[in-house]
N, C-alpha and C. Protein backbone atom coordinates (compact mmCIF):
# COMPACT_ATOMS: atom_id res chain seq x y z
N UNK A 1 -105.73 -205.38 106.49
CA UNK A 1 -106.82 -206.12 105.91
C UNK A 1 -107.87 -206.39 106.98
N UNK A 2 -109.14 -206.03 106.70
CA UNK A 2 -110.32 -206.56 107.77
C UNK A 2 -111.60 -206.98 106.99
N UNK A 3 -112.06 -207.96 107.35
CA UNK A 3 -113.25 -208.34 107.46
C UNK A 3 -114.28 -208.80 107.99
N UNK A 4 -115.24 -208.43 108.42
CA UNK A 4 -116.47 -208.68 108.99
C UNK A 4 -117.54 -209.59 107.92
N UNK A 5 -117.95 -210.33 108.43
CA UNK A 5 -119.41 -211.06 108.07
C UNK A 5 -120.22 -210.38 108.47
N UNK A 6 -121.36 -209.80 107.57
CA UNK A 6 -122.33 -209.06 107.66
C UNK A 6 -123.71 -209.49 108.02
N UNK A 7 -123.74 -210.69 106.96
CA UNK A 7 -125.11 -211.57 107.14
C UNK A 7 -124.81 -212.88 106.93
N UNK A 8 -125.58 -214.19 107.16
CA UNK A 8 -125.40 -215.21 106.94
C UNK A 8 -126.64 -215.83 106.76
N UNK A 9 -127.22 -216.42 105.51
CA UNK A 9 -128.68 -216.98 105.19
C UNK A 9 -128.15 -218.39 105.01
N UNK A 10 -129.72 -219.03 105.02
CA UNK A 10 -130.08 -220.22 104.27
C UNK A 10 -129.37 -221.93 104.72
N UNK A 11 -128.90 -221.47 106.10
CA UNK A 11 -128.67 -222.82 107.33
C UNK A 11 -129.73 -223.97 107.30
N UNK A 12 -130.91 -223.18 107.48
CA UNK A 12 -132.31 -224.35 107.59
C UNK A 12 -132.72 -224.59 106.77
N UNK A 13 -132.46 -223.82 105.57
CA UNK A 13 -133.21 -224.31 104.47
C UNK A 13 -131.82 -225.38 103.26
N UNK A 14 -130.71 -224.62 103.55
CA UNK A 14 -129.86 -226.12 102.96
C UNK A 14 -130.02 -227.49 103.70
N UNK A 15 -130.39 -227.32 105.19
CA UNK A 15 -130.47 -228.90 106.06
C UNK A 15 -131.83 -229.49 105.20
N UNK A 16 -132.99 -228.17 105.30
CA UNK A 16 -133.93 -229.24 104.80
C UNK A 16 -134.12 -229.73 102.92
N UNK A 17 -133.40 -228.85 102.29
CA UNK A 17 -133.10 -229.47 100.98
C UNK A 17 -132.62 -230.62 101.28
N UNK A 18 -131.32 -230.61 102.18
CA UNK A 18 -130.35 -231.91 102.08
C UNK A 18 -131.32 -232.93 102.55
N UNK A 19 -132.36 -232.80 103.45
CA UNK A 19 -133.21 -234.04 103.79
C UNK A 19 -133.54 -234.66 103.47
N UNK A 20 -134.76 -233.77 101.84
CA UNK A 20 -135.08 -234.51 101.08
C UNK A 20 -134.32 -235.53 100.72
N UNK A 21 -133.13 -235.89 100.55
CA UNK A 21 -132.89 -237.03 99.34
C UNK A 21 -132.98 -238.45 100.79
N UNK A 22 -132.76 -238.03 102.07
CA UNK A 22 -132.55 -238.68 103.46
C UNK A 22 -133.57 -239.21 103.64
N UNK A 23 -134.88 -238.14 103.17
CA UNK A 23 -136.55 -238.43 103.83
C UNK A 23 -135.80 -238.61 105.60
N UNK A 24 -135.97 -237.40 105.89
CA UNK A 24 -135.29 -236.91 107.27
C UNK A 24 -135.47 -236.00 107.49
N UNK A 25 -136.14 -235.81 108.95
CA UNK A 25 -136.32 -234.50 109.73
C UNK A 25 -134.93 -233.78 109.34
N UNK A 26 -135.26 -232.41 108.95
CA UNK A 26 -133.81 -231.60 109.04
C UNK A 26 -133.47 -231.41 110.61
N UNK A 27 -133.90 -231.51 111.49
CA UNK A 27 -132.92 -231.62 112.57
C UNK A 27 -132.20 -232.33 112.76
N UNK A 28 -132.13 -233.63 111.66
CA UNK A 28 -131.56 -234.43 112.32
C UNK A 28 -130.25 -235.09 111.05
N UNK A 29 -130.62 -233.50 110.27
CA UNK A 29 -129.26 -233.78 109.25
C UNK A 29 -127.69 -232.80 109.57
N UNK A 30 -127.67 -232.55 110.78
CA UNK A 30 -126.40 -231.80 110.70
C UNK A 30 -124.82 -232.69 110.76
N UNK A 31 -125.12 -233.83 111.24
CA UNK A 31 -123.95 -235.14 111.28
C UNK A 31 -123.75 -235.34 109.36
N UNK A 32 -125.38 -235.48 108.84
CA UNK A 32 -124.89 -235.86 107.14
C UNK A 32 -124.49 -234.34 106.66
N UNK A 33 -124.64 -233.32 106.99
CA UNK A 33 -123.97 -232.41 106.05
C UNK A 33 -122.62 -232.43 106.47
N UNK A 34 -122.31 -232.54 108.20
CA UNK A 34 -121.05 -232.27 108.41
C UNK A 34 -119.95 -233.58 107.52
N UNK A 35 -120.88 -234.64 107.49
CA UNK A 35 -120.01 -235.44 106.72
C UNK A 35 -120.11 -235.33 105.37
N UNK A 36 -120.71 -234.70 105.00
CA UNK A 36 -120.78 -234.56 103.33
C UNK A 36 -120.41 -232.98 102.83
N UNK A 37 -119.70 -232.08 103.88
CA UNK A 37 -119.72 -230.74 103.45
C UNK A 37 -118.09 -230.78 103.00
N UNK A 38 -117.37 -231.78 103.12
CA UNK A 38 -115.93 -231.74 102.31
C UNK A 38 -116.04 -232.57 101.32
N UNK A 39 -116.92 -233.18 101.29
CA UNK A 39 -117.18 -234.06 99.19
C UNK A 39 -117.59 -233.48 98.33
N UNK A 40 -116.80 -233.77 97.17
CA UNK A 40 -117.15 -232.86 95.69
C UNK A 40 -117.87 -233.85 95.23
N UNK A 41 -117.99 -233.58 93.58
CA UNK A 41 -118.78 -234.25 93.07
C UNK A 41 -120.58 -234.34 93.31
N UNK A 42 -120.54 -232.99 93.92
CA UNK A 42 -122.53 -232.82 94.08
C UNK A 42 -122.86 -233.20 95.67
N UNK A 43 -122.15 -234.05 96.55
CA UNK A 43 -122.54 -234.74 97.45
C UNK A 43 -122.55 -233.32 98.34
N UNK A 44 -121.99 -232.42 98.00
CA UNK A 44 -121.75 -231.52 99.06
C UNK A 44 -122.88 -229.75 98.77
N UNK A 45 -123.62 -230.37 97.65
CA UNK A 45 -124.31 -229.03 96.90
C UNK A 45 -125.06 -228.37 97.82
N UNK A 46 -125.96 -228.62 98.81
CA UNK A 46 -126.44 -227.91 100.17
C UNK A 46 -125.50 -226.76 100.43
N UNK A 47 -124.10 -226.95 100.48
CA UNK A 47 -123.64 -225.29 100.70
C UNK A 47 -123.95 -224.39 100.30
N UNK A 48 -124.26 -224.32 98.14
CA UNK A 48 -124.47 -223.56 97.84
C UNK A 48 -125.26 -222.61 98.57
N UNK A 49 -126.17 -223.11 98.90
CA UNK A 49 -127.57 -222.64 99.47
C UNK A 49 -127.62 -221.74 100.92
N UNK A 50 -126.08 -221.68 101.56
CA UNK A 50 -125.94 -221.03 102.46
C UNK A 50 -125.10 -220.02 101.96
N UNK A 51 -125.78 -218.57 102.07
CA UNK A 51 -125.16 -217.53 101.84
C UNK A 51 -124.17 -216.23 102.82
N UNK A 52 -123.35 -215.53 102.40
CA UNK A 52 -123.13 -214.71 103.48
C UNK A 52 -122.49 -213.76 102.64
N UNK A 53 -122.31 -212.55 103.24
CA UNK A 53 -121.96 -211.17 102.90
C UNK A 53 -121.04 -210.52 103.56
N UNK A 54 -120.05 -210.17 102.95
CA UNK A 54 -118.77 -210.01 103.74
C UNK A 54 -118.15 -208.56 103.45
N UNK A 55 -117.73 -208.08 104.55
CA UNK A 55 -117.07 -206.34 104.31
C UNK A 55 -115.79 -206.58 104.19
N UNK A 56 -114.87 -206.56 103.37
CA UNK A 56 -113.99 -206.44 102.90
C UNK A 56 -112.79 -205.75 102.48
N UNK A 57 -112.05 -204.93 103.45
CA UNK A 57 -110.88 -204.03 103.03
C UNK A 57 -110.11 -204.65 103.06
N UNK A 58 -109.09 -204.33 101.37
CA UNK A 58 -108.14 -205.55 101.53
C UNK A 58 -107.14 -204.30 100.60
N UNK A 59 -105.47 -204.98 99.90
CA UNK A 59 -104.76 -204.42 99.40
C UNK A 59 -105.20 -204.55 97.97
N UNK A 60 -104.85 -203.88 97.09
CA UNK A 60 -105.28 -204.10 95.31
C UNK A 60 -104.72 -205.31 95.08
N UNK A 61 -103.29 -205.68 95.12
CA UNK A 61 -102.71 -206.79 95.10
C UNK A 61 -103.36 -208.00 95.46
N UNK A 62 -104.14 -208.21 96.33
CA UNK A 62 -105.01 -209.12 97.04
C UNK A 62 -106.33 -209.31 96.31
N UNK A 63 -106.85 -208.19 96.05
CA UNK A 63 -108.17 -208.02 94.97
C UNK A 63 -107.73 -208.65 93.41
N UNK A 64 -106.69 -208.60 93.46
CA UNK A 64 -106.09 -208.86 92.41
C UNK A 64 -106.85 -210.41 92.04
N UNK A 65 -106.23 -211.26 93.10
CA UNK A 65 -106.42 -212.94 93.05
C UNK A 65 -107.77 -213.30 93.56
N UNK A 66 -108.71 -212.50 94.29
CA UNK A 66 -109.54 -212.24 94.71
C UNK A 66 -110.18 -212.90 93.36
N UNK A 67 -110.20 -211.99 92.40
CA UNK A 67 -111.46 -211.62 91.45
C UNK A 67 -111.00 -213.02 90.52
N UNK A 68 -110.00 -214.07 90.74
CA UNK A 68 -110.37 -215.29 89.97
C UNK A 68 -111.60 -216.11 90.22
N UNK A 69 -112.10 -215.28 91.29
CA UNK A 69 -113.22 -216.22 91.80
C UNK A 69 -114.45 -215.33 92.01
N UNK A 70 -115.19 -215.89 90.23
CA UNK A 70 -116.46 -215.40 89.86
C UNK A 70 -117.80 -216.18 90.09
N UNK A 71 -117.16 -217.45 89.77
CA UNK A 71 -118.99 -218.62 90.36
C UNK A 71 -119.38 -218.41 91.54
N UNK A 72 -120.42 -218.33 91.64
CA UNK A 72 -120.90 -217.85 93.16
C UNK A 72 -120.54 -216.35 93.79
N UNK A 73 -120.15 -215.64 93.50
CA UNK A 73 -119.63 -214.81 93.94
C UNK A 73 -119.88 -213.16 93.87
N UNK A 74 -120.39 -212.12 93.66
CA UNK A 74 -120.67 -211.08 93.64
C UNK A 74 -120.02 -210.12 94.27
N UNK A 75 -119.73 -208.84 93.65
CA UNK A 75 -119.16 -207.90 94.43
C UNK A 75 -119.80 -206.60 94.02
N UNK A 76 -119.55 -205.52 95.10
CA UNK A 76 -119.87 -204.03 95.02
C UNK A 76 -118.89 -203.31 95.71
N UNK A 77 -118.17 -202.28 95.19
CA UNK A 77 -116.78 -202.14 95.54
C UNK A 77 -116.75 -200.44 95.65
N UNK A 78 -115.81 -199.60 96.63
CA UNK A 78 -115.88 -198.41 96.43
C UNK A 78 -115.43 -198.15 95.25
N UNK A 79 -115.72 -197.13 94.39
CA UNK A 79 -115.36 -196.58 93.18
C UNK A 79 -114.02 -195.45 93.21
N UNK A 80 -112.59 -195.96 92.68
CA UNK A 80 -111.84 -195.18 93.02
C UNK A 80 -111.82 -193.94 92.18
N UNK A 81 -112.42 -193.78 91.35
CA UNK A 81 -112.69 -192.83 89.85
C UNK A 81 -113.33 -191.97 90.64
N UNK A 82 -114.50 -192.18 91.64
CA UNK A 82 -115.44 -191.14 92.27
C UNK A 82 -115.18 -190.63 93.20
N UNK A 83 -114.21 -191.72 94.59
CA UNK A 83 -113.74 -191.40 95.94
C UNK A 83 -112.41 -190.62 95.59
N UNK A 84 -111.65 -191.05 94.91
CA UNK A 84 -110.84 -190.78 94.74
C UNK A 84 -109.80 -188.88 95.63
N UNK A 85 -110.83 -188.24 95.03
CA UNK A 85 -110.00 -186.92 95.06
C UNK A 85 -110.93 -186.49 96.29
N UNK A 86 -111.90 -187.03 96.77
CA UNK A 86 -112.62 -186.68 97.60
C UNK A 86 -111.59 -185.99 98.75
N UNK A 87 -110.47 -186.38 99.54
CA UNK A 87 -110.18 -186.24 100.51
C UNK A 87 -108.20 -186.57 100.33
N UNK A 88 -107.93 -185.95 101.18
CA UNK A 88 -106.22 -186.39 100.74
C UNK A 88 -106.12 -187.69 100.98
N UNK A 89 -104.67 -188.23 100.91
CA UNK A 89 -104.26 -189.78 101.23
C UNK A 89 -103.42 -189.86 102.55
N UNK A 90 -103.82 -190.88 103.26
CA UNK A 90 -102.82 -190.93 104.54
C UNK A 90 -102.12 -192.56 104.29
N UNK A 91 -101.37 -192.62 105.41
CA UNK A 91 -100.69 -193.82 105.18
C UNK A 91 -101.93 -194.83 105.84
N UNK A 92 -102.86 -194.92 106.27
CA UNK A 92 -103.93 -195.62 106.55
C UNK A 92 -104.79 -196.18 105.61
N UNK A 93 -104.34 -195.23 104.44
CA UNK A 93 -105.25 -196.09 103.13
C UNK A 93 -104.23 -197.18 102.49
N UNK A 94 -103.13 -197.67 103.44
CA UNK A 94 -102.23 -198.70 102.71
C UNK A 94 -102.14 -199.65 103.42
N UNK A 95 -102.08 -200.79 102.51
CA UNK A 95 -101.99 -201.86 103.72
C UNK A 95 -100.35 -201.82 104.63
N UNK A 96 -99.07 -201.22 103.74
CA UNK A 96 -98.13 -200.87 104.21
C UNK A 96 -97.98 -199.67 103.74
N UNK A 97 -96.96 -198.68 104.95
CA UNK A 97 -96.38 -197.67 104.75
C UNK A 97 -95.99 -197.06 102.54
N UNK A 98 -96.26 -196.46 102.51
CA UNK A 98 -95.42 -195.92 101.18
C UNK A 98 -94.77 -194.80 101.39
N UNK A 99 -93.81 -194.45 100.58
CA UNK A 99 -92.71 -193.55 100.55
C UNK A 99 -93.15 -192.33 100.51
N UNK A 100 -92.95 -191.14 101.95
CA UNK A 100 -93.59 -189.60 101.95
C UNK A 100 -93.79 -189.36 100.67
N UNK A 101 -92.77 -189.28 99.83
CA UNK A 101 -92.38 -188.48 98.29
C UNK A 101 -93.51 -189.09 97.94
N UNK A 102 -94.05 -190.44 97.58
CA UNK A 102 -95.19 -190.89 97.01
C UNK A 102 -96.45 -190.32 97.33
N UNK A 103 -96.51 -190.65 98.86
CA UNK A 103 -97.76 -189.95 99.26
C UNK A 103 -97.83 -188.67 99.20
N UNK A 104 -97.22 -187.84 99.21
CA UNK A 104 -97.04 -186.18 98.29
C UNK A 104 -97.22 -186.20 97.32
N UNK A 105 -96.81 -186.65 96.48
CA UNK A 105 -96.94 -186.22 95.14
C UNK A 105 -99.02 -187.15 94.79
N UNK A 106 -99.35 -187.92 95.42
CA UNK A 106 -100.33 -188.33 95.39
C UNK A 106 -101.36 -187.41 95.77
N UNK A 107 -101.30 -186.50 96.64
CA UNK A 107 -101.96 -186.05 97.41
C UNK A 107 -102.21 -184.82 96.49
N UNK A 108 -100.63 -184.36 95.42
CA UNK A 108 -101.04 -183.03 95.30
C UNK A 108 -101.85 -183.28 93.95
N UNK A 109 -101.97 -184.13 93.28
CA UNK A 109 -102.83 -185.23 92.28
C UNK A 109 -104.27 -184.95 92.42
N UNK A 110 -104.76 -185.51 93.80
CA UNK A 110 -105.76 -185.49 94.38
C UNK A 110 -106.23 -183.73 94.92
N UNK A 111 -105.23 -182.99 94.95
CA UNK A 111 -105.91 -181.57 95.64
C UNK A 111 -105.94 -180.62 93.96
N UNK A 112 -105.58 -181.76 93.18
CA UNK A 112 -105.70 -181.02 91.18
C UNK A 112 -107.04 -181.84 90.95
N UNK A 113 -107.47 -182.45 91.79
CA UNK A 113 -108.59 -183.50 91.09
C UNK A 113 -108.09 -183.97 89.71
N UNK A 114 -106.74 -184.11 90.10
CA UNK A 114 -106.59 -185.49 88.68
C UNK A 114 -106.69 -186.87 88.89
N UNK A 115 -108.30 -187.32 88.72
CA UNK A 115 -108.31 -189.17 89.64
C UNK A 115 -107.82 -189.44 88.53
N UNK A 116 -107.08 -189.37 87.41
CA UNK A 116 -106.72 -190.16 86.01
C UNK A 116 -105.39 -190.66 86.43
N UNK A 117 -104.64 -189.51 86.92
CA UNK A 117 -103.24 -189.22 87.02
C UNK A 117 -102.88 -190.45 88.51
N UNK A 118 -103.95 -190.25 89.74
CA UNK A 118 -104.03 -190.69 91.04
C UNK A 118 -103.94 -192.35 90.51
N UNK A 119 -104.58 -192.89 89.71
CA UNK A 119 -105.67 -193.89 89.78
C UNK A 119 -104.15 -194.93 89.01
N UNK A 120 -103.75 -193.95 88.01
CA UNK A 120 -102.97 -194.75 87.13
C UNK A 120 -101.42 -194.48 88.43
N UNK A 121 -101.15 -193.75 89.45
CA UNK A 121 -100.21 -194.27 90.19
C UNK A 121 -100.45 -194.76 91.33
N UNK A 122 -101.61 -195.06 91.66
CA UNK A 122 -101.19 -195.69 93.12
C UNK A 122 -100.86 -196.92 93.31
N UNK A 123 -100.38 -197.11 93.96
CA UNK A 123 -99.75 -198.30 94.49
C UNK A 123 -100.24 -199.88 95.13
N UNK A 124 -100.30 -200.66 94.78
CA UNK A 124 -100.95 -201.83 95.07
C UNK A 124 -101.41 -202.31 96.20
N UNK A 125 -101.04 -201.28 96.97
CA UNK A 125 -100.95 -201.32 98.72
C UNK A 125 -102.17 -200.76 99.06
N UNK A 126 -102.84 -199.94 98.08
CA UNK A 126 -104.06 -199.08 98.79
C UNK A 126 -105.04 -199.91 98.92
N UNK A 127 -105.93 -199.82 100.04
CA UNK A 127 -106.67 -200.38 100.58
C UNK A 127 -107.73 -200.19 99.75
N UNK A 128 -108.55 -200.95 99.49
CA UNK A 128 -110.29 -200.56 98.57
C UNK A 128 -110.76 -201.85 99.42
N UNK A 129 -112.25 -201.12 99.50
CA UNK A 129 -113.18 -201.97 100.04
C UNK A 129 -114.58 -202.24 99.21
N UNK A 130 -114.81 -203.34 99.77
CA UNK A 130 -115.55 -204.32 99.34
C UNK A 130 -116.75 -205.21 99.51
N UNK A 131 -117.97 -205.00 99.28
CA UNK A 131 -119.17 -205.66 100.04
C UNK A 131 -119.29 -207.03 99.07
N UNK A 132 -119.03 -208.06 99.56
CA UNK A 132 -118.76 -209.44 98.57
C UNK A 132 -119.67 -210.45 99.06
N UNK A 133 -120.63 -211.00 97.79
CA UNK A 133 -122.28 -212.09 98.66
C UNK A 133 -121.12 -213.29 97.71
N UNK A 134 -121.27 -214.47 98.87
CA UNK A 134 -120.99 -215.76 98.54
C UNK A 134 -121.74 -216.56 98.87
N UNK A 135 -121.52 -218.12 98.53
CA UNK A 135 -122.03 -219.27 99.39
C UNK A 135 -121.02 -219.80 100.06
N UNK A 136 -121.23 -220.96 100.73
CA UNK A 136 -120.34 -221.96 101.08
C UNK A 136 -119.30 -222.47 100.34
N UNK A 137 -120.19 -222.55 99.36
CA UNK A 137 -119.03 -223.70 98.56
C UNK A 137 -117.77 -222.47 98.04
N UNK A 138 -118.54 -221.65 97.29
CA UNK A 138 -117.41 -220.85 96.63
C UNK A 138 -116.34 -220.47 98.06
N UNK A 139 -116.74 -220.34 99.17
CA UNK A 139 -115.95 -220.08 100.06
C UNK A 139 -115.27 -220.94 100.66
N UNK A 140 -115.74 -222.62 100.25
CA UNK A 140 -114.69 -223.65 100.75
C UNK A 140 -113.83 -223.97 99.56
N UNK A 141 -113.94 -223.38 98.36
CA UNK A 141 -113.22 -223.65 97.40
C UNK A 141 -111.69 -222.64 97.29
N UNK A 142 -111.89 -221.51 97.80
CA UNK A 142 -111.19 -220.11 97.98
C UNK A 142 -110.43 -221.18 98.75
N UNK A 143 -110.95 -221.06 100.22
CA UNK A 143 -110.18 -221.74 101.68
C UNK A 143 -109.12 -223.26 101.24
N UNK A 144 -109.52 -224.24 100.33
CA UNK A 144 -108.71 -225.14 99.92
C UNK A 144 -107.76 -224.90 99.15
N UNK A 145 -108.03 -223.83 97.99
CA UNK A 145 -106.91 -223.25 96.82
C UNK A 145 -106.02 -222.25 97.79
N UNK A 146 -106.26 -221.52 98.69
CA UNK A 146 -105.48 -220.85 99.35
C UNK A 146 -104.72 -220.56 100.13
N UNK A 147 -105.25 -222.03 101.04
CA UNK A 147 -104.79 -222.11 102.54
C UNK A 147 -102.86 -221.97 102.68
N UNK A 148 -102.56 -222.49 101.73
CA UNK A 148 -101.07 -222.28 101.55
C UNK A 148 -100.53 -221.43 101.01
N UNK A 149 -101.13 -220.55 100.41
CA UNK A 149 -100.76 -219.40 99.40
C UNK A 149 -99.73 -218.60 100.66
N UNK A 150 -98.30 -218.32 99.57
CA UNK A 150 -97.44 -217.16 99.72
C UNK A 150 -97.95 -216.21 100.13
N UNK A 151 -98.96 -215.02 99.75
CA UNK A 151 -99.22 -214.09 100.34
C UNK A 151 -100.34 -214.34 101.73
N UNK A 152 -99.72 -213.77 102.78
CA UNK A 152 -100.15 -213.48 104.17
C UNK A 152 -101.62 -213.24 104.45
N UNK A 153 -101.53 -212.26 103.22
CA UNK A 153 -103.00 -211.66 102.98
C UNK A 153 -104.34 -212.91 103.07
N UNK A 154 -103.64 -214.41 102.59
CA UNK A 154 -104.65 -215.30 102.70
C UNK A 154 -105.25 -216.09 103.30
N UNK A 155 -103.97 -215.99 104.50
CA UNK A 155 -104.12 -216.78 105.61
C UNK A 155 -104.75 -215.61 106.63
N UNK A 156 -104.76 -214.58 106.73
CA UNK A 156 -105.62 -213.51 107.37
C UNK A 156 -107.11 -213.65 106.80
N UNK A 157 -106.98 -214.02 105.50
CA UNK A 157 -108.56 -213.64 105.48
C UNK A 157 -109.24 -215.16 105.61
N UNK A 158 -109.12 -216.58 105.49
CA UNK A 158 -109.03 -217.65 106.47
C UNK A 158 -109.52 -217.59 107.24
N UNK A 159 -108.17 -216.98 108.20
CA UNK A 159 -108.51 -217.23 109.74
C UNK A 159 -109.67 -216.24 110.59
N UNK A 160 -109.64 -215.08 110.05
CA UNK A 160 -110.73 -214.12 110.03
C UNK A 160 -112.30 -214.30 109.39
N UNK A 161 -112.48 -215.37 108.63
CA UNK A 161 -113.87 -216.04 108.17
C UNK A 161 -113.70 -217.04 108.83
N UNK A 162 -112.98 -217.96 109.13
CA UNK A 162 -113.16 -219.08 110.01
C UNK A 162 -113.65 -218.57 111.67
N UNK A 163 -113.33 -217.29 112.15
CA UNK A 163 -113.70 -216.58 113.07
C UNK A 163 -115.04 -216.23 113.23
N UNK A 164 -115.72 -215.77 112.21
CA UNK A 164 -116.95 -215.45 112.33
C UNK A 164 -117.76 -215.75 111.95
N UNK A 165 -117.30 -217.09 110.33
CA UNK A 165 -118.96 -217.83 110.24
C UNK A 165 -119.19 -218.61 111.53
N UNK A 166 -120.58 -218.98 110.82
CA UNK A 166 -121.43 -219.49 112.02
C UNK A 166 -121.92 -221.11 111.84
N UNK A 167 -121.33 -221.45 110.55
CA UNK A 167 -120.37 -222.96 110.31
C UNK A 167 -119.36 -223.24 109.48
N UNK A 168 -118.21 -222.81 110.71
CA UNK A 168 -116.56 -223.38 110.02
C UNK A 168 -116.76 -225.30 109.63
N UNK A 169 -117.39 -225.44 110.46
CA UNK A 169 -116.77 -227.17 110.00
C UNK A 169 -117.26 -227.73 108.64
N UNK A 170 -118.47 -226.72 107.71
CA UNK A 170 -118.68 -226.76 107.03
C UNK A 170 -117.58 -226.59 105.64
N UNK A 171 -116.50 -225.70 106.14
CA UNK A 171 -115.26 -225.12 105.35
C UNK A 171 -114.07 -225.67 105.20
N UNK A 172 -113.79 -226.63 105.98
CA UNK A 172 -112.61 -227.73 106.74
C UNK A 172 -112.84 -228.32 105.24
N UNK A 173 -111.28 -228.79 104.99
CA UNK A 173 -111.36 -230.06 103.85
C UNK A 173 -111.39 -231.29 104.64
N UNK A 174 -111.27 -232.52 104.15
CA UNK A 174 -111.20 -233.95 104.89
C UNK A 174 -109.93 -233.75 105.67
């Protein structure tokens, strides 16, 4: 699983929305967002307003739970119907190893150009990627519903956005 942050908008312009209600220089609101960026109930709506764009290779299984989360959220995804037969399969398109016999018989799928046949067996493990625009919030909402989640997959992708935005403390619950 990897992801990169691509872009990140709309820092100065959520401080100076949040001002308004302060009548406050936005320089001098980063203490009230940091204290108001773990309250629900509206107090915390300035996140919306910070956006970011994220590259995304993950397992199907993972995309799976992924896609409960539509507010805020957008995606553009490789097309496995089109990539599909393009090229054989290695064990690199999985997030784990699969069984030679599998990846053979996949491969010889793919050298018939049957993506029908490919598509309806592969395995939950294959990697698909993902260009995904969020805000804050939808991304501190993911980070609170998830942080404990059973699959591994969630605490990698966590700790890997907590890595590269460019405000985690914005994402922290209380």
């Amino acid at each position: 699983m990897r992801i990169k942050v691509l872009d990140e908008r709309g820092y100065e312009s959520a401080l100076l929305g949040l001002s308004l209600s302060y009548k406050q220089d936005p320089d001098k609101m980063l203490e009230v967002a940091r204290r108001l960026a773990s309250k629900e109930g509206g107090h915390n709506k300035f996140l919306e307003s910070i956006v970011l764009w994220l590259d995304i290779t993950a397992p199907r299984y993972w995309w799976q739970q992924f896609d409960t989360y539509r507010v805020g959220v957008t995606k553009q995804s490789e097309s496995t119907m089109h990539t599909m037969t393009k090229r054989p399969l290695t064990q690199q398109d999985f997030e784990h190893p699969i069984p030679a016999e599998t990846l053979a018989h996949l491969n010889e799928l793919v050298a018939n150009k049957d993506w029908r046949q490919v598509k309806w067996l592969l395995p939950e493990g294959f990697l698909q990627r993902r260009v995904v625009c969020l805000n804050y919030m939808a991304l501190q909402r993911m980070i609170r519903q998830r942080a404990t989640h059973k699959l591994e997959e969630w605490r990698a992708f966590i700790d890997q956005v907590f890595k590269q935005v460019a405000h985690p403390e914005f994402l922290q619950g209380e």
